[in-house]
PDB file of N, CA and C in Angstrom:
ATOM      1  N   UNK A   1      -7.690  50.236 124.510  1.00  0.00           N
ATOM      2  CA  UNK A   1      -6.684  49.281 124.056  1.00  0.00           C
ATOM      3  C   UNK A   1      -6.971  48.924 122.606  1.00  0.00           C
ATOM      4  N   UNK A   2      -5.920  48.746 121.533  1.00  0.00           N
ATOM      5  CA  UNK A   2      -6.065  48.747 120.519  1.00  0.00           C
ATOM      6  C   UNK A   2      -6.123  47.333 119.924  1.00  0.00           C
ATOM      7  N   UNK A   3      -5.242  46.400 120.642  1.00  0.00           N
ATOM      8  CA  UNK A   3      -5.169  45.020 120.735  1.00  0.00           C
ATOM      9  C   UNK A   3      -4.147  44.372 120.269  1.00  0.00           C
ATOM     10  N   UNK A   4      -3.342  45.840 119.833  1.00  0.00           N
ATOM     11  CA  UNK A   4      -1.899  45.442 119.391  1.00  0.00           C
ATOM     12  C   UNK A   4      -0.375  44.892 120.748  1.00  0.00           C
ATOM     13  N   UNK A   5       0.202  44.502 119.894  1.00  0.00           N
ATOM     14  CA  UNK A   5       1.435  43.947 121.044  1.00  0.00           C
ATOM     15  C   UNK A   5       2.326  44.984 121.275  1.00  0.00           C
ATOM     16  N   UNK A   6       2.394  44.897 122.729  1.00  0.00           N
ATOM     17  CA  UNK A   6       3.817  46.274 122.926  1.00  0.00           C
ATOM     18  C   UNK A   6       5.216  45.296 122.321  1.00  0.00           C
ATOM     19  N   UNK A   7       5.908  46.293 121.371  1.00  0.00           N
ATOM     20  CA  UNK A   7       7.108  45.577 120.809  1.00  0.00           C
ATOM     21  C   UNK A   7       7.906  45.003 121.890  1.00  0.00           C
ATOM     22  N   UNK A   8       9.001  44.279 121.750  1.00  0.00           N
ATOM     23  CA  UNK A   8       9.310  43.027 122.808  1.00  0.00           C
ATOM     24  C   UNK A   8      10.984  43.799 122.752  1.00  0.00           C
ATOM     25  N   UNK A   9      11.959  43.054 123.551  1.00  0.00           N
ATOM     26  CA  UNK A   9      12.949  43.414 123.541  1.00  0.00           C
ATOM     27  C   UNK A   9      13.929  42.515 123.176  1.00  0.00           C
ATOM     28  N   UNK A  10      15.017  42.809 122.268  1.00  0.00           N
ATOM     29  CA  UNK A  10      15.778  41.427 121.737  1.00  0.00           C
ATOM     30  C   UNK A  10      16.296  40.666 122.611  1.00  0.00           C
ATOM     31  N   UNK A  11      16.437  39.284 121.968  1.00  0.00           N
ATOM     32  CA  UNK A  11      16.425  38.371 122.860  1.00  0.00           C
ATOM     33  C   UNK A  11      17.940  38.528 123.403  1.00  0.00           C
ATOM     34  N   UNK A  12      18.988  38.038 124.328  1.00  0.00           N
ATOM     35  CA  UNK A  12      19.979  38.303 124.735  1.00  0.00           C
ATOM     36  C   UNK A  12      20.517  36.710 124.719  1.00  0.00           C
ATOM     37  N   UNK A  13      21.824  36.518 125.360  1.00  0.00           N
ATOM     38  CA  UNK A  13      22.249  35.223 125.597  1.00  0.00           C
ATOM     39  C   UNK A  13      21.986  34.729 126.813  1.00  0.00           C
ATOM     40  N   UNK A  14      22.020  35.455 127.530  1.00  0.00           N
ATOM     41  CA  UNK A  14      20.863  35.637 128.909  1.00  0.00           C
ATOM     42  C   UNK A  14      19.478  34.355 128.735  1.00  0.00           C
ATOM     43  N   UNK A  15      18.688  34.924 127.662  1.00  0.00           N
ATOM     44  CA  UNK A  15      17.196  33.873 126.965  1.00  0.00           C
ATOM     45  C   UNK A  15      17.615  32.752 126.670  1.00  0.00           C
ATOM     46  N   UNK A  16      16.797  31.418 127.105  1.00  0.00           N
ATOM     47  CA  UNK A  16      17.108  29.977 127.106  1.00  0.00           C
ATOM     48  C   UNK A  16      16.143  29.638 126.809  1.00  0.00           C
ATOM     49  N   UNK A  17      15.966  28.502 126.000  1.00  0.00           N
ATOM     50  CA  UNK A  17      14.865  27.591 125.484  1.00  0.00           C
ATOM     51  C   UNK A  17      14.269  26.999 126.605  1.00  0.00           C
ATOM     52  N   UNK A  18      12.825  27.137 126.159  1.00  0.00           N
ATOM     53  CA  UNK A  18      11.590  26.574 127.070  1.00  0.00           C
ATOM     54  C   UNK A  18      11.490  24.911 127.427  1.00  0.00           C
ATOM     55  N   UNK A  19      12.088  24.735 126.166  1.00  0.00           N
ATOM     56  CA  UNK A  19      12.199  23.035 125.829  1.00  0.00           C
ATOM     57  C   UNK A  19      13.144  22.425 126.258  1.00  0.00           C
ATOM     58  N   UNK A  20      14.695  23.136 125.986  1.00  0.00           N
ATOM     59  CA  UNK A  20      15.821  22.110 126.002  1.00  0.00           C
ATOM     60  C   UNK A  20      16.936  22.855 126.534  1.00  0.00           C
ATOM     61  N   UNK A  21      16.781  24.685 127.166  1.00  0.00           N
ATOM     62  CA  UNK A  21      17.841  25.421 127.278  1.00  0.00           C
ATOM     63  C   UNK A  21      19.163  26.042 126.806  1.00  0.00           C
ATOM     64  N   UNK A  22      19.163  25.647 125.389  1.00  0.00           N
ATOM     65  CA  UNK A  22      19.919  26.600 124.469  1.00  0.00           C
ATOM     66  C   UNK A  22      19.089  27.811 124.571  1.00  0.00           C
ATOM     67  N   UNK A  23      20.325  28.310 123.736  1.00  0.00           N
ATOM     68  CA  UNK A  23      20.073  30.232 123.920  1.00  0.00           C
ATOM     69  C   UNK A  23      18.353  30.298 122.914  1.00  0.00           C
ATOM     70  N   UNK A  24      17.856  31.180 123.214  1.00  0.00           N
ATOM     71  CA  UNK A  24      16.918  31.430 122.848  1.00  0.00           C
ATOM     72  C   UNK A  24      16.453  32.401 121.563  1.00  0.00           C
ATOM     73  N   UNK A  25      16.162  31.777 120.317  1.00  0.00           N
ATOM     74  CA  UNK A  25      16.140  33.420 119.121  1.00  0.00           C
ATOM     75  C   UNK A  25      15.218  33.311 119.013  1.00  0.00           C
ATOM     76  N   UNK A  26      13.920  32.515 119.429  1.00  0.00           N
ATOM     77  CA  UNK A  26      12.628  33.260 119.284  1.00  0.00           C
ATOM     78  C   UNK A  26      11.478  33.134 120.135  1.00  0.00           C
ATOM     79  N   UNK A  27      10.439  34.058 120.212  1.00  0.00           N
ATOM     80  CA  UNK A  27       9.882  34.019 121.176  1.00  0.00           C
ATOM     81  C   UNK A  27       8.677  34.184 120.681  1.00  0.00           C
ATOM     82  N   UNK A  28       7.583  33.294 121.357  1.00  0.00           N
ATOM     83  CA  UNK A  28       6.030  33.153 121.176  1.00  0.00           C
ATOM     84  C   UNK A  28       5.619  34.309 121.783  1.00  0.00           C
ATOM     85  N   UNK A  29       4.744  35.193 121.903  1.00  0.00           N
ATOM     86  CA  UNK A  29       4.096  36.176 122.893  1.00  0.00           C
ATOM     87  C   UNK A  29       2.768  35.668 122.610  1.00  0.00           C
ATOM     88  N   UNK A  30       2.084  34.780 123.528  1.00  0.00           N
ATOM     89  CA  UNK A  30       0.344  34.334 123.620  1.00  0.00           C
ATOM     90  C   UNK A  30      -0.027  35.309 124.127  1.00  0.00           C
ATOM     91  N   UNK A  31      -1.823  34.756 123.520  1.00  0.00           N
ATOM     92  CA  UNK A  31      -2.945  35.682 123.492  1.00  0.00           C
ATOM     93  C   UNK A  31      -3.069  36.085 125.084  1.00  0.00           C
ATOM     94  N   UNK A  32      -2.670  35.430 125.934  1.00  0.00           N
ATOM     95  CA  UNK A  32      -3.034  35.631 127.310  1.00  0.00           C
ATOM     96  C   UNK A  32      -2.040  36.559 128.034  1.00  0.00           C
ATOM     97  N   UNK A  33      -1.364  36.947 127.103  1.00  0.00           N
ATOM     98  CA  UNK A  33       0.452  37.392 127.815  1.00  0.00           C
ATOM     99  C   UNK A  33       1.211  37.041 128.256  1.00  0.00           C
ATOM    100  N   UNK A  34       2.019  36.242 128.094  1.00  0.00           N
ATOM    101  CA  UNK A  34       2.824  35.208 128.468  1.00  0.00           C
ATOM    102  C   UNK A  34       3.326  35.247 127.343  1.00  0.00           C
ATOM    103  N   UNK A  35       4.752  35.170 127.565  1.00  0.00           N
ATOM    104  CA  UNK A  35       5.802  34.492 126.686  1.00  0.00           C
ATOM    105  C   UNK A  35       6.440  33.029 126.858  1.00  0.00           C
ATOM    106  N   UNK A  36       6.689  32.588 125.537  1.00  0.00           N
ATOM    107  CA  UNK A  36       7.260  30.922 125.625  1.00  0.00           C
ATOM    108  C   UNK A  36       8.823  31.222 124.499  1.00  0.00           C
ATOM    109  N   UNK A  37      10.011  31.063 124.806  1.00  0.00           N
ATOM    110  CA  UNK A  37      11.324  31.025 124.268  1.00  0.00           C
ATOM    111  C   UNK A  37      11.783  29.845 123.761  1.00  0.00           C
ATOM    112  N   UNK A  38      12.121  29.987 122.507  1.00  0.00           N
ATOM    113  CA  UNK A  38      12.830  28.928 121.717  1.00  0.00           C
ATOM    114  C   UNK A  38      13.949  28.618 121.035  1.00  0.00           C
ATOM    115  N   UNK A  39      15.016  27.812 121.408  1.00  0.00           N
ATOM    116  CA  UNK A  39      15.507  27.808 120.134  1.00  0.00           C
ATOM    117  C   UNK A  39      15.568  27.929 118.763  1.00  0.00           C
ATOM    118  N   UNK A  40      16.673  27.864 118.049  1.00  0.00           N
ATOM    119  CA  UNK A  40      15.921  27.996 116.404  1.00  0.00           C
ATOM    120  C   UNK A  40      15.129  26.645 116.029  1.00  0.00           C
ATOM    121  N   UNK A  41      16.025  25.498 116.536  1.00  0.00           N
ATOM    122  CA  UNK A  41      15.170  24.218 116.134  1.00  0.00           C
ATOM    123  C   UNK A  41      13.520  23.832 116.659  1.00  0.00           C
ATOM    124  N   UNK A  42      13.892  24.302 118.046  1.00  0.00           N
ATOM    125  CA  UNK A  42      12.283  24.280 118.391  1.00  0.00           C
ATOM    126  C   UNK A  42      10.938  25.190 117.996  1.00  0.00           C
ATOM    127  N   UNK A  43      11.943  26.762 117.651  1.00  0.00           N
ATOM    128  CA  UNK A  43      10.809  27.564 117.097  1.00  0.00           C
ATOM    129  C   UNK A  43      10.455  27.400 116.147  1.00  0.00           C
ATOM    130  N   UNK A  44      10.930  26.405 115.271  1.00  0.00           N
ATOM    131  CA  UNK A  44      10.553  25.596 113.937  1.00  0.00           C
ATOM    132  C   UNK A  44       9.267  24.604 114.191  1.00  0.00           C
ATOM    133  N   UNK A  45       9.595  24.050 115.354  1.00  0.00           N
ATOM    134  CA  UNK A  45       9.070  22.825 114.862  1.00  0.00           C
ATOM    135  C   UNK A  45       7.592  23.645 115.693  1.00  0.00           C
ATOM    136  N   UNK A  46       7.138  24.360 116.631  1.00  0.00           N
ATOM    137  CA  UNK A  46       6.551  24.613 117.202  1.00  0.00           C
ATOM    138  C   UNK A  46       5.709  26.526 116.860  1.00  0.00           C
ATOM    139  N   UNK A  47       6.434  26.880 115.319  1.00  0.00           N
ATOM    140  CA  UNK A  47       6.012  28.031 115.705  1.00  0.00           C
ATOM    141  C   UNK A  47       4.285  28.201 114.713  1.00  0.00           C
ATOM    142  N   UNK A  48       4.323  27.385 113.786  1.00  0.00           N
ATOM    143  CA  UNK A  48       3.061  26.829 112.956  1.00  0.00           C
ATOM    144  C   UNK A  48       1.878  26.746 113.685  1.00  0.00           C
ATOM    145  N   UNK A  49       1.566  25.988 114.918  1.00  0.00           N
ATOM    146  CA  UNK A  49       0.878  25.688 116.210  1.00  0.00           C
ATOM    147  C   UNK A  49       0.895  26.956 117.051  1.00  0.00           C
ATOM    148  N   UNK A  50       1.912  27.340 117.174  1.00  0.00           N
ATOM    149  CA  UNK A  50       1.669  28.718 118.048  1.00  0.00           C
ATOM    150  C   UNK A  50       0.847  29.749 117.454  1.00  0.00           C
ATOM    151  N   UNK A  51       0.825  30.191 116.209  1.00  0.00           N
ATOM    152  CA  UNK A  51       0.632  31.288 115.058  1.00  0.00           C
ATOM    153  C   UNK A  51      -0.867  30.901 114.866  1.00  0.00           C
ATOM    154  N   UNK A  52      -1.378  29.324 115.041  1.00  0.00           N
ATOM    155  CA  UNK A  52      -2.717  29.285 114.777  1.00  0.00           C
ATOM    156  C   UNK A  52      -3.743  29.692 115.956  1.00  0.00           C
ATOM    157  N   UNK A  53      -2.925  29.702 116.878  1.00  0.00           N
ATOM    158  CA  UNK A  53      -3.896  29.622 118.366  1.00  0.00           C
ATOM    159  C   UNK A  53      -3.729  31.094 118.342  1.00  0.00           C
ATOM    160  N   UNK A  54      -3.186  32.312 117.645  1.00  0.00           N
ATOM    161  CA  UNK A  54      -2.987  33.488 117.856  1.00  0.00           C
ATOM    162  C   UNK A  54      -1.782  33.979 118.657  1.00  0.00           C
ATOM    163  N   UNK A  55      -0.611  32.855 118.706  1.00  0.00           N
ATOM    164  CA  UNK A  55       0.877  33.794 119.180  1.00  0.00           C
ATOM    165  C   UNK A  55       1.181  34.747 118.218  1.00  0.00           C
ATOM    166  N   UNK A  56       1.842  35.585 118.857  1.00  0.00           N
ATOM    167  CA  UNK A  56       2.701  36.441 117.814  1.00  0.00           C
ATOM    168  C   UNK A  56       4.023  35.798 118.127  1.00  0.00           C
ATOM    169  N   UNK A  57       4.687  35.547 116.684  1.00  0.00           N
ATOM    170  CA  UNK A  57       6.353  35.238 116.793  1.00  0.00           C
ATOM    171  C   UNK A  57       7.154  36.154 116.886  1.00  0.00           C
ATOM    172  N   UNK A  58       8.119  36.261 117.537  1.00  0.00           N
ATOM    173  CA  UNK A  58       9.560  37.267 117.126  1.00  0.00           C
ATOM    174  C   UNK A  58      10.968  36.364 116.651  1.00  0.00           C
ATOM    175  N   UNK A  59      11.155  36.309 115.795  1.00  0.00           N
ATOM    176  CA  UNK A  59      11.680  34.976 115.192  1.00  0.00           C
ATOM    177  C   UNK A  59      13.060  36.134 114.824  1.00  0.00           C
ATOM    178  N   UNK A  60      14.185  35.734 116.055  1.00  0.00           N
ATOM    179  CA  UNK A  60      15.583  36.315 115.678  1.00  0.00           C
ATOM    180  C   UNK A  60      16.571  35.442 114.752  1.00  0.00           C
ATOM    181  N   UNK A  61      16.221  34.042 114.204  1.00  0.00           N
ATOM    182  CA  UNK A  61      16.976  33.273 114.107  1.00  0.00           C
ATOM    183  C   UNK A  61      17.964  33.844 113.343  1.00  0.00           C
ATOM    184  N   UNK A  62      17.704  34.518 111.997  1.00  0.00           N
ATOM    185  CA  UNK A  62      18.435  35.318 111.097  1.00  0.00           C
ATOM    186  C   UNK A  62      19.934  35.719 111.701  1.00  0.00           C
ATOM    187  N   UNK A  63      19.871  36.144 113.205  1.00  0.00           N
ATOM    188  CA  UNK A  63      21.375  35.959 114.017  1.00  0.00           C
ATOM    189  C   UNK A  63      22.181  34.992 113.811  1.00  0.00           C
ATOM    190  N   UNK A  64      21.644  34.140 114.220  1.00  0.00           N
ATOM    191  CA  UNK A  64      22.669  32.665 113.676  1.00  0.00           C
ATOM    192  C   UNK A  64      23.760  32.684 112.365  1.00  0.00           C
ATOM    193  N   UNK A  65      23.532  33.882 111.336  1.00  0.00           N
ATOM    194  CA  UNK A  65      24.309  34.050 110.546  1.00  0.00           C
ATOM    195  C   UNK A  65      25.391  34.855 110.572  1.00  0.00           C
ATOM    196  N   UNK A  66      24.617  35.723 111.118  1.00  0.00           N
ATOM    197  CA  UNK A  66      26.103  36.872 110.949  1.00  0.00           C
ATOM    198  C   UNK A  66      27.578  36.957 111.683  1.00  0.00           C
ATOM    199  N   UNK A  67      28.365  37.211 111.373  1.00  0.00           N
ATOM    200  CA  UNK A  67      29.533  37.339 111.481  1.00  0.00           C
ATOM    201  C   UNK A  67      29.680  38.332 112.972  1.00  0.00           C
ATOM    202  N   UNK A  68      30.335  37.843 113.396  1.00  0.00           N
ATOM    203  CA  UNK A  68      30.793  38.588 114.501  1.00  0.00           C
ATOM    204  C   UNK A  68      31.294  39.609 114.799  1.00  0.00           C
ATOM    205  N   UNK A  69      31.954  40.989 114.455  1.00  0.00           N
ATOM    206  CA  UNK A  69      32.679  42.156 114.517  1.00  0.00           C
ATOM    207  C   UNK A  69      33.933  41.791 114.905  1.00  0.00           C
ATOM    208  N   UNK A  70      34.585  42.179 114.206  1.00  0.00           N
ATOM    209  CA  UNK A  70      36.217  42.450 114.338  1.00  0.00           C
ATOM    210  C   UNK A  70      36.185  43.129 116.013  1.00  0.00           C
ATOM    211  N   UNK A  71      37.175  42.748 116.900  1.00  0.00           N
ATOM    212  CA  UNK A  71      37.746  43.042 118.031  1.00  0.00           C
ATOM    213  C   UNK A  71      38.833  44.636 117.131  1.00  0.00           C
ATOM    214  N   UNK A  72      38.206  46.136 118.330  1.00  0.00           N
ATOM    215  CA  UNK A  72      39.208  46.915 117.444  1.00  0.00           C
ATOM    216  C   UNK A  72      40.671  46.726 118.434  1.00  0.00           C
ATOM    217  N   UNK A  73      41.317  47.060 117.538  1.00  0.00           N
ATOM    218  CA  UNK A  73      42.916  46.962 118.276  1.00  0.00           C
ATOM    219  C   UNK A  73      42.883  47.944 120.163  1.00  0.00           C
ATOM    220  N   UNK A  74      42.133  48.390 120.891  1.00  0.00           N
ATOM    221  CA  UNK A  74      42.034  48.823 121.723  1.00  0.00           C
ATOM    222  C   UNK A  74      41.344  47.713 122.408  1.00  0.00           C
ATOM    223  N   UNK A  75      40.659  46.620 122.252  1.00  0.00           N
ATOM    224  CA  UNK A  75      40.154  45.840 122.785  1.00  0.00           C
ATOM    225  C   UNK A  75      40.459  44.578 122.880  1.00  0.00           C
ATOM    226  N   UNK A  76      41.971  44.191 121.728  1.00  0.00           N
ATOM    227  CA  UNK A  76      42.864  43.111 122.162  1.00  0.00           C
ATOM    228  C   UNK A  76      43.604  43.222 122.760  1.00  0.00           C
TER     229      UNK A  76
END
């Protein structure tokens, strides 16, 4: 074992916050294996503390921006 993390899979709308149950864009992966899901507001306030104890973050928040795709005319 190398001690690296197997890459994770994006989060979906499916994923809910650990804290408060909004959708989930980021996710702690602890040293023990276990994952903890966050909102964007909570993975803020909580991801500083996670990162020192040795989580790895996957921090999707960057979603929150983008634009949605045009519906093509076969799908209205």
């Amino acid at each position: 074992m190398t001690g690296a993390l197997a890459p994770t899979k994006p989060l979906t709308v499916a994923d809910r916050c650990d804290r408060c149950g909004a959708q989930a864009y980021v996710r702690a992966v602890l040293v023990g294996g276990g994952d903890l899901l966050f909102c964007a507001h909570h993975g803020r306030k909580y991801a500083e503390a996670l990162r020192s104890n040795g989580a790895d973050i996957q921090d999707e928040t960057d979603r929150l921006n983008e634009t949605p795709a045009a519906a093509s005319p076969e799908e209205r």
